[in-house]
N, C-alpha and C. Protein backbone atom coordinates (compact mmCIF):
# COMPACT_ATOMS: atom_id res chain seq x y z
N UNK A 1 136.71 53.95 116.85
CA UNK A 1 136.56 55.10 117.71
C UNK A 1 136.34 56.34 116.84
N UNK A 2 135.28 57.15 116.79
CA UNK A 2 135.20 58.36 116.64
C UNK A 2 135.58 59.57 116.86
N UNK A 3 136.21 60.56 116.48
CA UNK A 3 136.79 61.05 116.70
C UNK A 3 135.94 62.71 116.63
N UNK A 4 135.37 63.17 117.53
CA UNK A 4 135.06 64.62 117.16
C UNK A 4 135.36 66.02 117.45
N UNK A 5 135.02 66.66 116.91
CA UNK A 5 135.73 68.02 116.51
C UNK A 5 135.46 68.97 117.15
N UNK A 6 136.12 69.70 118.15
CA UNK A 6 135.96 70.20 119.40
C UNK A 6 134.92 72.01 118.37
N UNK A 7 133.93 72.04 119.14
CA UNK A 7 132.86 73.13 118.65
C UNK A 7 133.50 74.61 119.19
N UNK A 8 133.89 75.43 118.31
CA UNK A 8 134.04 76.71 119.10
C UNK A 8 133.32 77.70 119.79
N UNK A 9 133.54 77.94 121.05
CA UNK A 9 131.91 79.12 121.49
C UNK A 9 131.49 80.18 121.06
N UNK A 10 132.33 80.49 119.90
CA UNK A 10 131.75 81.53 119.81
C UNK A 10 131.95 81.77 118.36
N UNK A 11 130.86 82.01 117.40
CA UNK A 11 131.57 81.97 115.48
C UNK A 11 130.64 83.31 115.40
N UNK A 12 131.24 83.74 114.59
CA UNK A 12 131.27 85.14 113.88
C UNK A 12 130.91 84.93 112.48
N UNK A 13 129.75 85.54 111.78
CA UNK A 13 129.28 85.52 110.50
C UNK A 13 129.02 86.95 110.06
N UNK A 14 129.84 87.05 108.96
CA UNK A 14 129.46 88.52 108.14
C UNK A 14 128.64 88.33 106.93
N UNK A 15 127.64 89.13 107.40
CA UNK A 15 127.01 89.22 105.53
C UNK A 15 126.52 90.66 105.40
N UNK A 16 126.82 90.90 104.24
CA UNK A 16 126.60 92.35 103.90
C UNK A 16 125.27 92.50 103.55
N UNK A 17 124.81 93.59 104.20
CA UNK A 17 123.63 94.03 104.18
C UNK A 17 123.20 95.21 104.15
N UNK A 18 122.14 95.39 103.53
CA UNK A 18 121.38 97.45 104.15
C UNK A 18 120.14 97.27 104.18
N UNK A 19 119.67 98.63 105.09
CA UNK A 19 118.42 98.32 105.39
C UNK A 19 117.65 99.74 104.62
N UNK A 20 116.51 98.95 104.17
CA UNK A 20 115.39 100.05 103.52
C UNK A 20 114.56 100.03 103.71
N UNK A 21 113.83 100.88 103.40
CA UNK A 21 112.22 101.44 103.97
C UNK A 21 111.18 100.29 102.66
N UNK A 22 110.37 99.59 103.49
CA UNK A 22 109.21 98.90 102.71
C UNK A 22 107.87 99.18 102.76
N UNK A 23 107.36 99.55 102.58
CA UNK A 23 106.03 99.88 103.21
C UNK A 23 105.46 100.40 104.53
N UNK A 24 106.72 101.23 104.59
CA UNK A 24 106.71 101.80 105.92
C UNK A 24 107.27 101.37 107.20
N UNK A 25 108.15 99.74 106.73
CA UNK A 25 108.92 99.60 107.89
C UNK A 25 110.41 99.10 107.28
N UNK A 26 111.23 99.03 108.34
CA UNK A 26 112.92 98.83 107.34
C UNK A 26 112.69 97.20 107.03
N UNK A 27 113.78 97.00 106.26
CA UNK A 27 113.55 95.38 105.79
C UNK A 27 115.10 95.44 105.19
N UNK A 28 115.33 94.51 105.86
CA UNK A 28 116.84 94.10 105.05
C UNK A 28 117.23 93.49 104.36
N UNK A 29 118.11 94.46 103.28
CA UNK A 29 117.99 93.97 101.78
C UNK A 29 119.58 93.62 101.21
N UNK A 30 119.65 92.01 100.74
CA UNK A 30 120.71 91.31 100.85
C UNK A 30 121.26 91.94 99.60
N UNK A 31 122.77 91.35 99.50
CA UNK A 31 123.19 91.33 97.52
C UNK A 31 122.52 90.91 96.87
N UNK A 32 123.09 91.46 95.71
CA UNK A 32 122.29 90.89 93.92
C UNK A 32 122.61 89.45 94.26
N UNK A 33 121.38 88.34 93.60
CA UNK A 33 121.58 86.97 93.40
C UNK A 33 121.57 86.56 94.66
N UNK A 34 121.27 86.91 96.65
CA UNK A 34 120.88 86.46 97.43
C UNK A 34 119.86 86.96 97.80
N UNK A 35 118.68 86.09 97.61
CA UNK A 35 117.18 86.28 98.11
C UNK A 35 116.90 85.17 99.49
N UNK A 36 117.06 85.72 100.61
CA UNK A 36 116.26 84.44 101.35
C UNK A 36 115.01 84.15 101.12
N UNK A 37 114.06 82.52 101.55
CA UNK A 37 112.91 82.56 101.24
C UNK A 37 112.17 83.62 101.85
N UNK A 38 111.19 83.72 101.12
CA UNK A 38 110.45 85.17 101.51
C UNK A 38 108.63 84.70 101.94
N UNK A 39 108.09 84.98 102.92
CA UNK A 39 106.79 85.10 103.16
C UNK A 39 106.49 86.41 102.18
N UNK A 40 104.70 86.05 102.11
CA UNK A 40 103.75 86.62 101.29
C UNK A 40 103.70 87.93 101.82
N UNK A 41 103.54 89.24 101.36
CA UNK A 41 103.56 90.28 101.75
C UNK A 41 102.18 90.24 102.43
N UNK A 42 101.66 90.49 103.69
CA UNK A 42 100.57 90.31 104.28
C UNK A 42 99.50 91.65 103.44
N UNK A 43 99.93 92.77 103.48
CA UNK A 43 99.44 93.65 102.86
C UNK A 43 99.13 94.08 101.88
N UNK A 44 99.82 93.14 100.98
CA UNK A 44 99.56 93.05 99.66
C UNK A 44 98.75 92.05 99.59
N UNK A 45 98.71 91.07 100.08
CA UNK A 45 97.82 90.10 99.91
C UNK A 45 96.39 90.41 100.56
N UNK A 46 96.46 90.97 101.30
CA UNK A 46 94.67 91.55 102.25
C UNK A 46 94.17 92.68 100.99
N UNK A 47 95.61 93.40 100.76
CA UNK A 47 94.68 94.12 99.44
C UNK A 47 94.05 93.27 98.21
N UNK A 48 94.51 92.28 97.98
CA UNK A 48 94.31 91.60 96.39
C UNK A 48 92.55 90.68 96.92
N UNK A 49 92.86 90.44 98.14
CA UNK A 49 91.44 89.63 98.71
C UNK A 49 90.44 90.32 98.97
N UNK A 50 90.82 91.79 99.35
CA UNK A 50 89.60 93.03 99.68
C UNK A 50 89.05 92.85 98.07
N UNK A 51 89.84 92.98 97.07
CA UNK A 51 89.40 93.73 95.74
C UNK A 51 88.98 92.69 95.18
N UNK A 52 89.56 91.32 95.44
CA UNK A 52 88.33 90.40 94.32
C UNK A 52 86.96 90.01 95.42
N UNK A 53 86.75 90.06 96.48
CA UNK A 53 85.94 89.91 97.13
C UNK A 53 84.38 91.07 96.92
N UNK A 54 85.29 92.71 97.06
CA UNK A 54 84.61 93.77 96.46
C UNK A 54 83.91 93.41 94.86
N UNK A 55 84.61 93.03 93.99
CA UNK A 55 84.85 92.54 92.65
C UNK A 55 83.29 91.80 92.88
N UNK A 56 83.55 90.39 93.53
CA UNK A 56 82.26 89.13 93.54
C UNK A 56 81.20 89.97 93.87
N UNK A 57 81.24 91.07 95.14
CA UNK A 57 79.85 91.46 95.71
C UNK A 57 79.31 92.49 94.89
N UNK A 58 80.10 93.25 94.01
CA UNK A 58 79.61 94.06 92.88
C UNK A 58 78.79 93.07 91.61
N UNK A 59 79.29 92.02 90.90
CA UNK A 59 78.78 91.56 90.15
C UNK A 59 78.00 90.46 90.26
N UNK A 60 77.55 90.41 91.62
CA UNK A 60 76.92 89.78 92.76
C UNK A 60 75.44 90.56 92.74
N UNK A 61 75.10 91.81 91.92
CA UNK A 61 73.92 92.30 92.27
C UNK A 61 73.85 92.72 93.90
N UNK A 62 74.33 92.29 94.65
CA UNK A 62 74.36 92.71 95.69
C UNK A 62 74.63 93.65 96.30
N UNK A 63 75.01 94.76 95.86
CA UNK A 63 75.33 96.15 95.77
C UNK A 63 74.86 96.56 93.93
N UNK A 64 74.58 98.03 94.42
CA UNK A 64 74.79 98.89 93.06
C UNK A 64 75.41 99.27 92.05
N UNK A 65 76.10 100.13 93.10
CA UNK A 65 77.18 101.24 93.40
C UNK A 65 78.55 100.73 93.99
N UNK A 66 79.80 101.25 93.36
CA UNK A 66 81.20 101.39 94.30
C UNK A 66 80.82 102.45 95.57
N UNK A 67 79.89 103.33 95.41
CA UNK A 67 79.88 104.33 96.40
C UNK A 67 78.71 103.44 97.36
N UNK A 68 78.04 102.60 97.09
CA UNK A 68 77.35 101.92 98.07
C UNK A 68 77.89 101.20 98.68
N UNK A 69 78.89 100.45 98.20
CA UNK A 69 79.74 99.46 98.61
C UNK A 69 80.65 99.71 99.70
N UNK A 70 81.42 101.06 99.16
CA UNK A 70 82.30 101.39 99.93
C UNK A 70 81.46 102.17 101.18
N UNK A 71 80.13 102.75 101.22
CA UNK A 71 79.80 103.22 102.11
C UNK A 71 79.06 101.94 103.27
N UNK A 72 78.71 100.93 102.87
CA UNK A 72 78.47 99.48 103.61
C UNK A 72 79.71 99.03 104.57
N UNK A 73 81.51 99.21 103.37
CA UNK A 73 82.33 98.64 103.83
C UNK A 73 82.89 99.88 105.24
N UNK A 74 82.11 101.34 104.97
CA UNK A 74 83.11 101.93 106.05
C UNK A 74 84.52 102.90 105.53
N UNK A 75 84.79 102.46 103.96
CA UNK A 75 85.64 103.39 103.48
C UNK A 75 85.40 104.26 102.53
N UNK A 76 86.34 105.15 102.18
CA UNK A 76 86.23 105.90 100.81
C UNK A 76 86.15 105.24 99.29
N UNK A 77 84.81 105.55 98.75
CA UNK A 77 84.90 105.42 97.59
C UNK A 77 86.16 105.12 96.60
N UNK A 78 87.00 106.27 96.73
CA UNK A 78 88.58 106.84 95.72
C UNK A 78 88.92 105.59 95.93
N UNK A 79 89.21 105.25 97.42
CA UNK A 79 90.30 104.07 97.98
C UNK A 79 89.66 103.00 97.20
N UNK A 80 88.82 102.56 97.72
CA UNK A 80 88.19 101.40 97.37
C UNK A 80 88.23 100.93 95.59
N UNK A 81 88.01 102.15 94.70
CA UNK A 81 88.33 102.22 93.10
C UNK A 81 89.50 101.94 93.09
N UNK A 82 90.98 102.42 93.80
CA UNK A 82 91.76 102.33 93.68
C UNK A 82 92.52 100.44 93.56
N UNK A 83 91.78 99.91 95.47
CA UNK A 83 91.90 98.79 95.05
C UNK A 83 91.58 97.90 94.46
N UNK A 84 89.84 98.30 93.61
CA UNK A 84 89.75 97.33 92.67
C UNK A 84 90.23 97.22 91.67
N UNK A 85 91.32 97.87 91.36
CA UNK A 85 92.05 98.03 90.17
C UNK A 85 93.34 96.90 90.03
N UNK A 86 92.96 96.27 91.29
CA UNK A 86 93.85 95.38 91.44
C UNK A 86 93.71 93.93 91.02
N UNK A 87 92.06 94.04 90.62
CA UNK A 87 91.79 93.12 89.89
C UNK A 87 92.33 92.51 88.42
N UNK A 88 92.93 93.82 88.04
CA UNK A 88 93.50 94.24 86.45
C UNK A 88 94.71 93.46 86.53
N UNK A 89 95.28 92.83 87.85
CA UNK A 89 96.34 92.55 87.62
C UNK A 89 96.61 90.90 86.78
N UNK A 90 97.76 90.95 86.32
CA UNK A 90 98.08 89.50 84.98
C UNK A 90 98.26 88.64 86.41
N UNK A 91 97.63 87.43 86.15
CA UNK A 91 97.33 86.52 87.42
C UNK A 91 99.07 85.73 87.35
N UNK A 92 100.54 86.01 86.88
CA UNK A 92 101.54 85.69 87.15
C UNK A 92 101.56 87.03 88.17
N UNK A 93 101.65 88.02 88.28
CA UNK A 93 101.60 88.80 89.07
C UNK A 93 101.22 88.81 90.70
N UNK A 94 99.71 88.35 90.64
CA UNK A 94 98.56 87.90 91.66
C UNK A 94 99.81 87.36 92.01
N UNK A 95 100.09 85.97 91.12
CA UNK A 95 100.78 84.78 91.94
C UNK A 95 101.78 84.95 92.33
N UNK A 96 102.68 85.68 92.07
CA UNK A 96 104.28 86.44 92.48
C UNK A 96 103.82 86.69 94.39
N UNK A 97 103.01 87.86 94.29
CA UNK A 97 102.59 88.34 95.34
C UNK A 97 101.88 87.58 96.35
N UNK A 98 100.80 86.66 96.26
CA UNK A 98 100.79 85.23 96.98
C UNK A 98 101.56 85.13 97.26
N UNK A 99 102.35 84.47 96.53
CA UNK A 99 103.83 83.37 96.95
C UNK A 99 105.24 84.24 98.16
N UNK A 100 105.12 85.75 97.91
CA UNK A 100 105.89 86.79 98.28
C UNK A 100 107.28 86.57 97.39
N UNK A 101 107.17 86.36 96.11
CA UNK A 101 107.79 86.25 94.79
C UNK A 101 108.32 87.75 94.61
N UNK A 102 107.20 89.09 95.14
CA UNK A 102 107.13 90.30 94.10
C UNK A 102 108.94 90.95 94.37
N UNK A 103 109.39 91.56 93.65
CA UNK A 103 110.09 92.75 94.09
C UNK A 103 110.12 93.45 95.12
N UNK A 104 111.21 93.52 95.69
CA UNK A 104 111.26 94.67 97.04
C UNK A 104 110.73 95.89 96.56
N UNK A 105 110.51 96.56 95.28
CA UNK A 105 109.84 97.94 95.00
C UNK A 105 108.44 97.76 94.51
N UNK A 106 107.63 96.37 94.75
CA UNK A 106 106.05 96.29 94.73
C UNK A 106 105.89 96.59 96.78
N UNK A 107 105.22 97.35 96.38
CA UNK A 107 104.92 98.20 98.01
C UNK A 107 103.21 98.21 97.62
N UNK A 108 102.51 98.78 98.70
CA UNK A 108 101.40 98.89 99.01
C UNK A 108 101.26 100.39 97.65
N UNK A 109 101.27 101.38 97.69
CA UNK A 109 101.98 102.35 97.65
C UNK A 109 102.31 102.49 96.04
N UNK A 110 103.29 101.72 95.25
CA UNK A 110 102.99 101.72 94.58
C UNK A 110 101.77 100.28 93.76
N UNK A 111 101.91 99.67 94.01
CA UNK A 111 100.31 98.84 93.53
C UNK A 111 99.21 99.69 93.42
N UNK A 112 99.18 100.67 94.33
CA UNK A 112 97.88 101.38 94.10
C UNK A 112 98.29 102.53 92.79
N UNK A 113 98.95 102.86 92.22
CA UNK A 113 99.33 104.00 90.94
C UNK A 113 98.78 103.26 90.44
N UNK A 114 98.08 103.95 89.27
CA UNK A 114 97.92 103.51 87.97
C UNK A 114 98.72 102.32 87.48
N UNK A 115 98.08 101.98 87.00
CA UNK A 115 98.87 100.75 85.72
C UNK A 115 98.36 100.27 84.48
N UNK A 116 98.84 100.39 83.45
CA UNK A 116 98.26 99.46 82.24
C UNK A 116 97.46 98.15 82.53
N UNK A 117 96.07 98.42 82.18
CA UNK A 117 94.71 97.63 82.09
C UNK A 117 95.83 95.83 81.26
N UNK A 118 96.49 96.03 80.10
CA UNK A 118 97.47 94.96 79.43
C UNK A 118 97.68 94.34 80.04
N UNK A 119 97.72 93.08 80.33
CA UNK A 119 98.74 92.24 80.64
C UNK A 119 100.04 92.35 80.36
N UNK A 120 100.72 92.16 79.21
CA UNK A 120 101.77 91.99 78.85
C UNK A 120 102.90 93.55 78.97
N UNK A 121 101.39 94.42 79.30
CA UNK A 121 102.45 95.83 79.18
C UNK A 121 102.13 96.00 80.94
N UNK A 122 102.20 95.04 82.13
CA UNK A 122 102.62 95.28 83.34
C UNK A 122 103.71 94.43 83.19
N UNK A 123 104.41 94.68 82.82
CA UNK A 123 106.06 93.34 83.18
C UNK A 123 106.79 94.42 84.23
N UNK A 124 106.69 95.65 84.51
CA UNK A 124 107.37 96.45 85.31
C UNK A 124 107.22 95.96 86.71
N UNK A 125 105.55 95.43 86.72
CA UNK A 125 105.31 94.63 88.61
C UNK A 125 105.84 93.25 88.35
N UNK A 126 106.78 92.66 87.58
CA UNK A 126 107.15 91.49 87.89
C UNK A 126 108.01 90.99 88.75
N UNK A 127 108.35 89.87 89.56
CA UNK A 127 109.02 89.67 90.49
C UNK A 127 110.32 89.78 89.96
């Protein structure tokens, strides 16, 4: 005979938490050493696919110009330089951000600042 263990209705779970601003919306951010699995930052990732895509159709002959390009795609030139700069990034990086590996302080936001062209001297965007 089995014997089972009467279920209580009602359980109570605490976990400490706070909430912060991510890219413009809150996101809640656990203790040091608890990461739940994490999906791919959607926005980071549409940026990294705009810019190698931009990237192919530039060295594609198929455009000129960044200012042709971006005037085909509908946006600003600046912007558009900005995200191809995202091409520069060390492909552990790329892959962090795929995977949604990066740091809670890789934002849209900052990805677009400047960064060292180096590989080895971006370890600051590492996950």
């Amino acid at each position: 005979m089995t014997r089972f263990t009467p279920i209580p209705e009602t359980v109570t779970i605490h976990v400490s938490f706070r909430l912060v601003k991510r890219g413009g919306r809150k996101e809640m951010q656990l203790p040091n050493g608890v990461r739940p699995d994490r999906k791919a930052e959607n926005t980071l990732v549409k940026a990294l696919a705009r810019a190698f895509r931009w990237k192919r159709i530039l060295e594609s002959g198929e455009v000129a110009t960044i200012a042709e390009l971006a005037d085909r795609e509908g946006i600003a030139p600046s912007y558009m330089t900005r995200v191809l700069r995202l091409t520069l990034l060390a492909p552990d990086i790329v892959e962090a951000i795929l995977d949604g590996r990066q740091g809670p302080e890789m934002t849209m936001v900052r990805l677009l600042e400047p960064f060292p062209a180096e590989w080895n001297r971006q370890s600051l965007f590492e996950a």
